[in-house]
Protein backbone atom coordinates (compact mmCIF):
# COMPACT_ATOMS: atom_id res chain seq x y z
CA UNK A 1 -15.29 -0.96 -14.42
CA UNK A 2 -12.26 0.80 -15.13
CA UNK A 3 -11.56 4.26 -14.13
CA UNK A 4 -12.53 6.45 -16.97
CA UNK A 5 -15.95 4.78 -17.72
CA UNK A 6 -19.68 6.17 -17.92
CA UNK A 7 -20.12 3.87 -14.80
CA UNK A 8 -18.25 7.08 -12.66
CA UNK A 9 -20.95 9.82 -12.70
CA UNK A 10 -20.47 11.76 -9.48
CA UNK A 11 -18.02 12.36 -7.29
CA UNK A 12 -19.63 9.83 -5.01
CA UNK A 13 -18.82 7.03 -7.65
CA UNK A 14 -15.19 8.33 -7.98
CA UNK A 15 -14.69 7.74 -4.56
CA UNK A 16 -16.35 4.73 -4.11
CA UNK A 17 -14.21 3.84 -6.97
CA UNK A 18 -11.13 4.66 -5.62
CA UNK A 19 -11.85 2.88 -2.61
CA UNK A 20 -12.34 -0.24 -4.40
CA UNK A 21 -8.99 0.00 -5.95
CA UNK A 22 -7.07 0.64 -2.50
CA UNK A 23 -9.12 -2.37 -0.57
CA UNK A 24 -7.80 -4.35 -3.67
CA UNK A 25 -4.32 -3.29 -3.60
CA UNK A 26 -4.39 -3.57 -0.13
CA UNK A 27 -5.22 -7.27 0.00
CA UNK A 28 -2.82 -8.10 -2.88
CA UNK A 29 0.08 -6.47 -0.68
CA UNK A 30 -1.16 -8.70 2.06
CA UNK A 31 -0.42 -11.50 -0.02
CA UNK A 32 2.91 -10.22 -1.22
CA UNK A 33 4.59 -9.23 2.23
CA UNK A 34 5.09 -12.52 3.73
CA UNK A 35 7.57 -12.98 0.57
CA UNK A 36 9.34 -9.87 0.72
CA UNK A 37 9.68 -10.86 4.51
CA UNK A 38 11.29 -14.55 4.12
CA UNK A 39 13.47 -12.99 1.04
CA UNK A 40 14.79 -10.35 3.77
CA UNK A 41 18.22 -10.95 4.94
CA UNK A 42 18.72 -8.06 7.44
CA UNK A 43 16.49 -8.83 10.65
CA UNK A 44 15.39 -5.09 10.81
CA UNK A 45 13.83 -5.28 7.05
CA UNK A 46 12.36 -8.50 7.85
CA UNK A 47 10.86 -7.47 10.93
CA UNK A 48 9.69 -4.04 8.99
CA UNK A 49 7.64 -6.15 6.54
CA UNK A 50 6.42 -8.32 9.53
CA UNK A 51 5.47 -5.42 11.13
CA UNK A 52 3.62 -3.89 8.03
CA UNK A 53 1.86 -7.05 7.27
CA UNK A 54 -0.06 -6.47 10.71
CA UNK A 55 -0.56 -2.96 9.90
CA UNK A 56 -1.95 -3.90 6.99
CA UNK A 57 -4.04 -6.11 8.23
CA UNK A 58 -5.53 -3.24 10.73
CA UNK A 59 -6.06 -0.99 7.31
CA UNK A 60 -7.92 -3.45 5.18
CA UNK A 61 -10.13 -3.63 8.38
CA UNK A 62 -10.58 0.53 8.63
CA UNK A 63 -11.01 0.36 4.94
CA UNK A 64 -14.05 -2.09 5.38
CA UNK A 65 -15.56 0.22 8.39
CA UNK A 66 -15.31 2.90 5.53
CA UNK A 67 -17.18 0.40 2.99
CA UNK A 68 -19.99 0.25 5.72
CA UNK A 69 -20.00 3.85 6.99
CA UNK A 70 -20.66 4.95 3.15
CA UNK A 71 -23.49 2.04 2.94
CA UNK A 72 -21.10 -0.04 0.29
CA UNK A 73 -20.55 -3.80 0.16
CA UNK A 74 -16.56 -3.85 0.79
CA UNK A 75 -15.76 -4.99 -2.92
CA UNK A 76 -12.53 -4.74 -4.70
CA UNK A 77 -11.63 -3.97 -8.35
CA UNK A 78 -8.40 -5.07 -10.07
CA UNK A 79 -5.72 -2.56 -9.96
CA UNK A 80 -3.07 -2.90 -12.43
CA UNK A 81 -1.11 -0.33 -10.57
CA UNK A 82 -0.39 -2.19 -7.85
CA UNK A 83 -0.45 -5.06 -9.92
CA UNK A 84 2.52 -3.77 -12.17
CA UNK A 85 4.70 -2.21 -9.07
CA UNK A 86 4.00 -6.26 -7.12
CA UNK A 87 5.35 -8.13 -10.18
CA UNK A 88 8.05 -6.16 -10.86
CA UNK A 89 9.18 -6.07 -7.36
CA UNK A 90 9.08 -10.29 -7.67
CA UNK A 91 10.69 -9.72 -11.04
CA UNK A 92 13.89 -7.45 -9.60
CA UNK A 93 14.03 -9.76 -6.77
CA UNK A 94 14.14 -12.82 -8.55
CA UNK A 95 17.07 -11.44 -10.36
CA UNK A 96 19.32 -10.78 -7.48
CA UNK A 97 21.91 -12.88 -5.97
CA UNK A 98 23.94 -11.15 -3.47
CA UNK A 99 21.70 -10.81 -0.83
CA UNK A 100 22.79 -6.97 0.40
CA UNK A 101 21.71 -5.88 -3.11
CA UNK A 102 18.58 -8.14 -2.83
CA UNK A 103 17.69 -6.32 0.52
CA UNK A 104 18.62 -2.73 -1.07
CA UNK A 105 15.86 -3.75 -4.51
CA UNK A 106 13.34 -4.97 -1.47
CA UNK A 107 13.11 -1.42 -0.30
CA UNK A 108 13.00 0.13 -3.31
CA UNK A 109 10.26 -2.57 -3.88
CA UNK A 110 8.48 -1.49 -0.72
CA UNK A 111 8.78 1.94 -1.54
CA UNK A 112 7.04 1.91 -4.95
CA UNK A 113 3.82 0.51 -3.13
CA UNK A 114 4.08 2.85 -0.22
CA UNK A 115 4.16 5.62 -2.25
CA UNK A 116 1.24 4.18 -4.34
CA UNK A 117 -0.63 3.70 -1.01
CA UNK A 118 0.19 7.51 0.39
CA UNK A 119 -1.11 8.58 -3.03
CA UNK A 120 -4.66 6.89 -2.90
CA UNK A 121 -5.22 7.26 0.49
CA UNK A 122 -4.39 10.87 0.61
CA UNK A 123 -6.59 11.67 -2.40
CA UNK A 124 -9.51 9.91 -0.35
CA UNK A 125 -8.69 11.32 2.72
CA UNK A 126 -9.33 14.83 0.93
CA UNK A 127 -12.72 13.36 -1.15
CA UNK A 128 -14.03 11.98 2.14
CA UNK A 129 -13.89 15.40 3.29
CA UNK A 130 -15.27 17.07 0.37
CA UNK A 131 -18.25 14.52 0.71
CA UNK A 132 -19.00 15.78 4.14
CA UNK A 133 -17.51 12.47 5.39
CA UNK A 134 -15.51 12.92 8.50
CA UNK A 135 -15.79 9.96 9.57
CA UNK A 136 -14.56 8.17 6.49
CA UNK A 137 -11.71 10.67 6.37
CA UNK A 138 -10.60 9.66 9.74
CA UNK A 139 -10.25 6.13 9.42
CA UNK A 140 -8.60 6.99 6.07
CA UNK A 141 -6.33 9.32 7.34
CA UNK A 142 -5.09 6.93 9.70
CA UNK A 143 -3.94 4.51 7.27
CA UNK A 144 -2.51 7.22 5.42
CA UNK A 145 -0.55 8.22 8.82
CA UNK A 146 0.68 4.64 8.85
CA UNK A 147 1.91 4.41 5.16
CA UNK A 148 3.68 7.59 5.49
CA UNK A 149 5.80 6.16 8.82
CA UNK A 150 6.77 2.94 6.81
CA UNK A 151 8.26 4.80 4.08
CA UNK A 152 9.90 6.75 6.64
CA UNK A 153 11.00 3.77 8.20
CA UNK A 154 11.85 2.31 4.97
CA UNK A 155 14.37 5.45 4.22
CA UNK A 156 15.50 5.12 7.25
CA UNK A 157 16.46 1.58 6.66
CA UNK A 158 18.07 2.45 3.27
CA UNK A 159 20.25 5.56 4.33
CA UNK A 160 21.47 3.79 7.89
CA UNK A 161 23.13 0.67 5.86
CA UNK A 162 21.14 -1.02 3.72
CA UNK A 163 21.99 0.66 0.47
CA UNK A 164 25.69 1.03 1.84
CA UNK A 165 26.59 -2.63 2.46
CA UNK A 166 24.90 -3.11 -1.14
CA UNK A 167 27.12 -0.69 -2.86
């Protein structure tokens, strides 16, 4: 089903939708963070990405409480957002040698899907709410709260040396 079809009739179906795209996207960066960690070369990026991989872990979890809350069968559907932002992070980091500039493209990398992430999960955040679903929002809204404080982190990585020792 992709996202403009007659198979999205309400708002109800949007959202369940859209949920089905982030539970996807979240288990495909799942898969794609233990890379990004062992490509790592600074210990506080590595340890970021270990530390996000657990997080993540927590918000596929809240994302399949939100699945059952709403009466759904947790089910994803391909993104090819994600998808696309994934494969050219591999791409970008295949092609770097000097390992400062490899760490610098990682958080750029990281970046891309965080800010994917902060944009799903804060448009459901706001359609749980319209739905009359608190409770969805919540959970929602706290893996929104924890995407927004790795790309904080993130920056913070990149402005405090990262990007430096790569230039």
């Amino acid at each position: 089903m992709g996202l403009f079809t007659k198979d999205i009739e309400t708002m109800n179906d949007l959202f369940v939708h859209q949920l089905k795209d982030i539970y996807y996207a979240e288990k495909r960066i799942l898969k794609a963070l233990p890379d990004m960690a062992g490509k790592a070369t600074g210990p506080e990026l590595k340890q970021g990405f270990e530390t996000h991989l657990r997080e993540t872990e927590g918000q596929i979890q809240r994302l399949e409480q939100v699945f059952q809350l709403h009466g759904v069968e947790p089910e994803a559907v391909k993104c090819p957002a994600i998808d696309g932002i994934i494969d050219e992070a591999d791409d970008v980091a295949g092609d770097v040698d000097d390992k400062q500039v490899l760490d610098a493209a990682l958080v750029a990398a990281a970046q891309a899907v965080e800010h994917y992430e902060i944009s799903r999960y804060g448009t459901l955040v706001a359609w749980a709410q319209l739905l009359g679903r608190d409770d969805c929002a919540r959970l929602l809204q706290q893996n929104l709260d924890e995407e927004k404080a790795t790309d904080e982190k993130l920056t913070m990585l990149a402005k405090n040396g990262i990007n430096s020792l790569a230039a």
